[in-house]
C-alpha atoms as a PDB file:
ATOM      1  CA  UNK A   1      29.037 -59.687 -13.195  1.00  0.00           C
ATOM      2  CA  UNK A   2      26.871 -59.801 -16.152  1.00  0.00           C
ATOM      3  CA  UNK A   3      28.704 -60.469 -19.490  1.00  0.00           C
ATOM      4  CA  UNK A   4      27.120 -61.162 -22.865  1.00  0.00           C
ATOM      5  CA  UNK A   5      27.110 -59.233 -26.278  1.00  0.00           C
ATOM      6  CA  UNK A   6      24.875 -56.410 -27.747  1.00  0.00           C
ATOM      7  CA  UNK A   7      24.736 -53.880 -30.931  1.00  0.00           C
ATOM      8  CA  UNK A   8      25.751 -50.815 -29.750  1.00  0.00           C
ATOM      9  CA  UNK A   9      26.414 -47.811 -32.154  1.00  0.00           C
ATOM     10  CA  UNK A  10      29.434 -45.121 -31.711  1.00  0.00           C
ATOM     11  CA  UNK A  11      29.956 -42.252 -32.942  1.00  0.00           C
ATOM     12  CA  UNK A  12      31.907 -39.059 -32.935  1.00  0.00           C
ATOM     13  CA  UNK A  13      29.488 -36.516 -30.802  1.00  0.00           C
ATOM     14  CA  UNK A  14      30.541 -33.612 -32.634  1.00  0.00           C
ATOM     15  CA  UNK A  15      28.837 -35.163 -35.876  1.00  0.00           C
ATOM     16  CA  UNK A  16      28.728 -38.128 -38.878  1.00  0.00           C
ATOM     17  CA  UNK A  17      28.442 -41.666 -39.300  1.00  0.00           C
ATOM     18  CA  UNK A  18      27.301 -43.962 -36.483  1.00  0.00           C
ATOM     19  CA  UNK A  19      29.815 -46.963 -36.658  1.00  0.00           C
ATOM     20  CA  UNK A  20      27.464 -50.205 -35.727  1.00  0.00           C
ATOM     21  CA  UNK A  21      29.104 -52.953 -33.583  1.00  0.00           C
ATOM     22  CA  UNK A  22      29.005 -56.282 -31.074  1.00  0.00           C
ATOM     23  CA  UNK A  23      30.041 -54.659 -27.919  1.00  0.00           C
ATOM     24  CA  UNK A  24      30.549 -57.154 -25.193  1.00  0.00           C
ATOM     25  CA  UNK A  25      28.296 -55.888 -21.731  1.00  0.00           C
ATOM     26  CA  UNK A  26      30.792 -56.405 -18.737  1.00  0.00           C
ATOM     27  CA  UNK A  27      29.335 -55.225 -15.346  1.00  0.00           C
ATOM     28  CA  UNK A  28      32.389 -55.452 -13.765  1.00  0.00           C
ATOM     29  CA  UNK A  29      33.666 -53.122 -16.262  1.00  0.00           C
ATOM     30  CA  UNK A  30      33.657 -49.503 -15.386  1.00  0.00           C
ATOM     31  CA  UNK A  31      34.148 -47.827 -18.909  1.00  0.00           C
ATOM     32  CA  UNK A  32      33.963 -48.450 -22.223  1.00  0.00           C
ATOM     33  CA  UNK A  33      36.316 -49.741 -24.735  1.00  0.00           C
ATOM     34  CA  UNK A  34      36.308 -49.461 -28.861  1.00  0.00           C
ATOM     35  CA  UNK A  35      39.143 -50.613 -30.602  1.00  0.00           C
ATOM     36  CA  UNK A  36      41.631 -47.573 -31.187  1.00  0.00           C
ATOM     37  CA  UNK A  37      41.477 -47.649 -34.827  1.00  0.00           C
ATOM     38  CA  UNK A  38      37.336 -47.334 -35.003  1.00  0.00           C
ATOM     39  CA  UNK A  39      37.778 -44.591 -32.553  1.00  0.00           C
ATOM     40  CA  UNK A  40      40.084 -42.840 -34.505  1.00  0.00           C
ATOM     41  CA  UNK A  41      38.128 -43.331 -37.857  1.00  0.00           C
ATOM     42  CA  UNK A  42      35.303 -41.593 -36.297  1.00  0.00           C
ATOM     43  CA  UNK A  43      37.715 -38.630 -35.388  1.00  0.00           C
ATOM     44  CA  UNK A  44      37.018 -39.114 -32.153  1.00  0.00           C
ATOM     45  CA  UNK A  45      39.306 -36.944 -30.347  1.00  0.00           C
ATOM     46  CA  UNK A  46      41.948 -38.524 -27.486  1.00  0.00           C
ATOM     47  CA  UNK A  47      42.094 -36.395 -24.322  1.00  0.00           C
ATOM     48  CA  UNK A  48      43.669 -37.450 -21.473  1.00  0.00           C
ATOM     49  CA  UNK A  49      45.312 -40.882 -20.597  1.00  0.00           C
ATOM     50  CA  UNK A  50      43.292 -43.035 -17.831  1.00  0.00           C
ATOM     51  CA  UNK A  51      45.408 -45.787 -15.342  1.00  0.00           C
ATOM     52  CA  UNK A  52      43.850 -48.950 -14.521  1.00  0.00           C
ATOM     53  CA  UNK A  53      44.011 -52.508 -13.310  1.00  0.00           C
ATOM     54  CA  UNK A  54      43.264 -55.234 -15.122  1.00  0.00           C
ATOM     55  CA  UNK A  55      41.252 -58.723 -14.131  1.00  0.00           C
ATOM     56  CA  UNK A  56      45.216 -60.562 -13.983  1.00  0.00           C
ATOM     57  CA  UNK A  57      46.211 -57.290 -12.024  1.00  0.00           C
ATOM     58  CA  UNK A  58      48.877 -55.742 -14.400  1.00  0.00           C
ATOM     59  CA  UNK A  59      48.705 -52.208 -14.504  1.00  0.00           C
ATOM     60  CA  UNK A  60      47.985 -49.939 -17.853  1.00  0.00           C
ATOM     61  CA  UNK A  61      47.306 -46.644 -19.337  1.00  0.00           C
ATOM     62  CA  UNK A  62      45.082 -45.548 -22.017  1.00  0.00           C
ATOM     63  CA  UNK A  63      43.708 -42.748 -23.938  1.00  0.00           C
ATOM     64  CA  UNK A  64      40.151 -41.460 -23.328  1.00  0.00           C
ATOM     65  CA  UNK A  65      38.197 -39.397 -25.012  1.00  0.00           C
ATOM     66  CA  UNK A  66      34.179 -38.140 -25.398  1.00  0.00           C
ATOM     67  CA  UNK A  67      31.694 -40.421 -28.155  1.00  0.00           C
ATOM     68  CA  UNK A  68      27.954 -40.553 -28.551  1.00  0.00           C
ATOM     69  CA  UNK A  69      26.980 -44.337 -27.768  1.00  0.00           C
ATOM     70  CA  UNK A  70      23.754 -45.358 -29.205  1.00  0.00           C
ATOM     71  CA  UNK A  71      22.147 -48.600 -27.359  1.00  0.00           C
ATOM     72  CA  UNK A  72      17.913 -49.603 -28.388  1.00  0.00           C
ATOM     73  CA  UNK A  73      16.971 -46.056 -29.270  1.00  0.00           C
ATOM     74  CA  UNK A  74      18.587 -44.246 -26.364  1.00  0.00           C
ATOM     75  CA  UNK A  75      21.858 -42.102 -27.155  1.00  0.00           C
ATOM     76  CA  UNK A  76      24.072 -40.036 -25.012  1.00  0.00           C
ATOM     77  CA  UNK A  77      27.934 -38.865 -24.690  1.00  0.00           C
ATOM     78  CA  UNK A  78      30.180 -41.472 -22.657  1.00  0.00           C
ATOM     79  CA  UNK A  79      33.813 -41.245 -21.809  1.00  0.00           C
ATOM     80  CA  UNK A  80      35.366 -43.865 -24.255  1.00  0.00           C
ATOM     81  CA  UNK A  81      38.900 -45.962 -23.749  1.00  0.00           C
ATOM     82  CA  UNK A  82      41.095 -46.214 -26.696  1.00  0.00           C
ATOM     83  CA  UNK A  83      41.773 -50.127 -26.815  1.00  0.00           C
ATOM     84  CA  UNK A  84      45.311 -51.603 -27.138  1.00  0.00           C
ATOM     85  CA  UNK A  85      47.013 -52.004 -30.559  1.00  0.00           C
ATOM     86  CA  UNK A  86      45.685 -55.211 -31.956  1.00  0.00           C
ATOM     87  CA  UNK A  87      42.203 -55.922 -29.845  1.00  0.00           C
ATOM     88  CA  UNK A  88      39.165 -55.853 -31.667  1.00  0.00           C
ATOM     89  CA  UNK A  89      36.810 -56.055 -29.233  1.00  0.00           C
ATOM     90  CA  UNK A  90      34.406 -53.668 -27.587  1.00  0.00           C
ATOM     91  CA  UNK A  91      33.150 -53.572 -24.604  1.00  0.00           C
ATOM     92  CA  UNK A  92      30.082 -51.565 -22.829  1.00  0.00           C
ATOM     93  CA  UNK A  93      30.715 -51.009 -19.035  1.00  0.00           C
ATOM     94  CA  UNK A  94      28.976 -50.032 -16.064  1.00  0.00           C
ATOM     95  CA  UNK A  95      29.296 -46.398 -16.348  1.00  0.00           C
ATOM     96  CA  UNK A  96      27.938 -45.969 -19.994  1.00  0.00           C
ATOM     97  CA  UNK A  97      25.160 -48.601 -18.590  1.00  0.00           C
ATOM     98  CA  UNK A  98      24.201 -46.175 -15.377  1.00  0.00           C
ATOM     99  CA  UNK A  99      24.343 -42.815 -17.813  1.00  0.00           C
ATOM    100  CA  UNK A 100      22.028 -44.585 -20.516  1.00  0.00           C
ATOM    101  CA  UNK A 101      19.544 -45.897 -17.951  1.00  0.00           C
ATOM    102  CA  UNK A 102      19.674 -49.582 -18.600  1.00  0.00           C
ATOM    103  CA  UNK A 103      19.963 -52.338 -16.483  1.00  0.00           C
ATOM    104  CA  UNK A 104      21.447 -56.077 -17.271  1.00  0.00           C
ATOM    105  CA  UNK A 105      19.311 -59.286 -17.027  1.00  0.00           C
ATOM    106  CA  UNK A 106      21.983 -61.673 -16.714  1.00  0.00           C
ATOM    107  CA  UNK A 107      20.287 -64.409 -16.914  1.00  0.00           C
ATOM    108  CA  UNK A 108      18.151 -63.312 -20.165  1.00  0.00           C
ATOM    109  CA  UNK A 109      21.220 -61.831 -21.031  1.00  0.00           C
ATOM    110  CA  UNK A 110      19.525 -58.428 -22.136  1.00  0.00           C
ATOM    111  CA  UNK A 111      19.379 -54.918 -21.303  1.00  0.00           C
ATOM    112  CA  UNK A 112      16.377 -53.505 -19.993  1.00  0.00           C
ATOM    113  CA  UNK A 113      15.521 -49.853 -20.290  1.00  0.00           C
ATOM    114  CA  UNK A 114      15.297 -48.496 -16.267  1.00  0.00           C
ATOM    115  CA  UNK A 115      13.976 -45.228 -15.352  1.00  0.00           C
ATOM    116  CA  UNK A 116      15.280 -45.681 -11.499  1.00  0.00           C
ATOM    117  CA  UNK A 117      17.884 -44.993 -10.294  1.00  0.00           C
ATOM    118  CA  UNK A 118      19.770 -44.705  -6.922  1.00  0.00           C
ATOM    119  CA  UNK A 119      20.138 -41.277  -5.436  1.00  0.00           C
END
């Protein structure tokens, strides 16, 4: 599992500002996670609620939604999690990671632009 920080950008795919942040890059991660509040300043829309596990094993549910992720010049539209009331962070996961083409060099701790792929 690869974890180490990056500048990411977000922003709501429909149109406006880019909001520029430290995103932590967790491999073992499957989505990503903005804090609710950035998410909703960027009128990024909530649309459907997600259940998950976390690392201690408690069980949660969250709100989702569609933002454009910006990450070293490449840019597409991820599903997002709304974070919990009162965490900051932000973290990148392996599904934004796969759609964006990037790999992780964990021991560079960097992300390095891919163009394969498994089939």
């Amino acid at each position: 599992m690869g974890t180490f920080a990056t500048t990411v950008r977000v922003g709501n795919p429909d149109g406006g500002d880019m909001l520029e942040v430290e995103a932590l890059v967790d491999t073992g991660a499957s989505h990503s996670m903005f804090p609710a509040s950035r998410l909703d300043g960027l009128r990024i829309g909530r649309r459907s609620q997600i259940d998950g596990t976390l690392a201690d094993g408690s069980e949660v549910s969250y709100w989702t939604g569609w933002a454009l992720i910006g990450i070293d010049g490449e840019e597409g539209v991820c599903r997002v999690i709304f974070g919990p009331e009162g965490d900051e962070n932000s973290v990148i996961g392996a599904t934004t990671l796969q759609m964006l083409l990037f790999k992780v060099d964990p021991v560079r701790e960097v992300l390095e632009p891919t163009t394969r792929v498994r089939l």
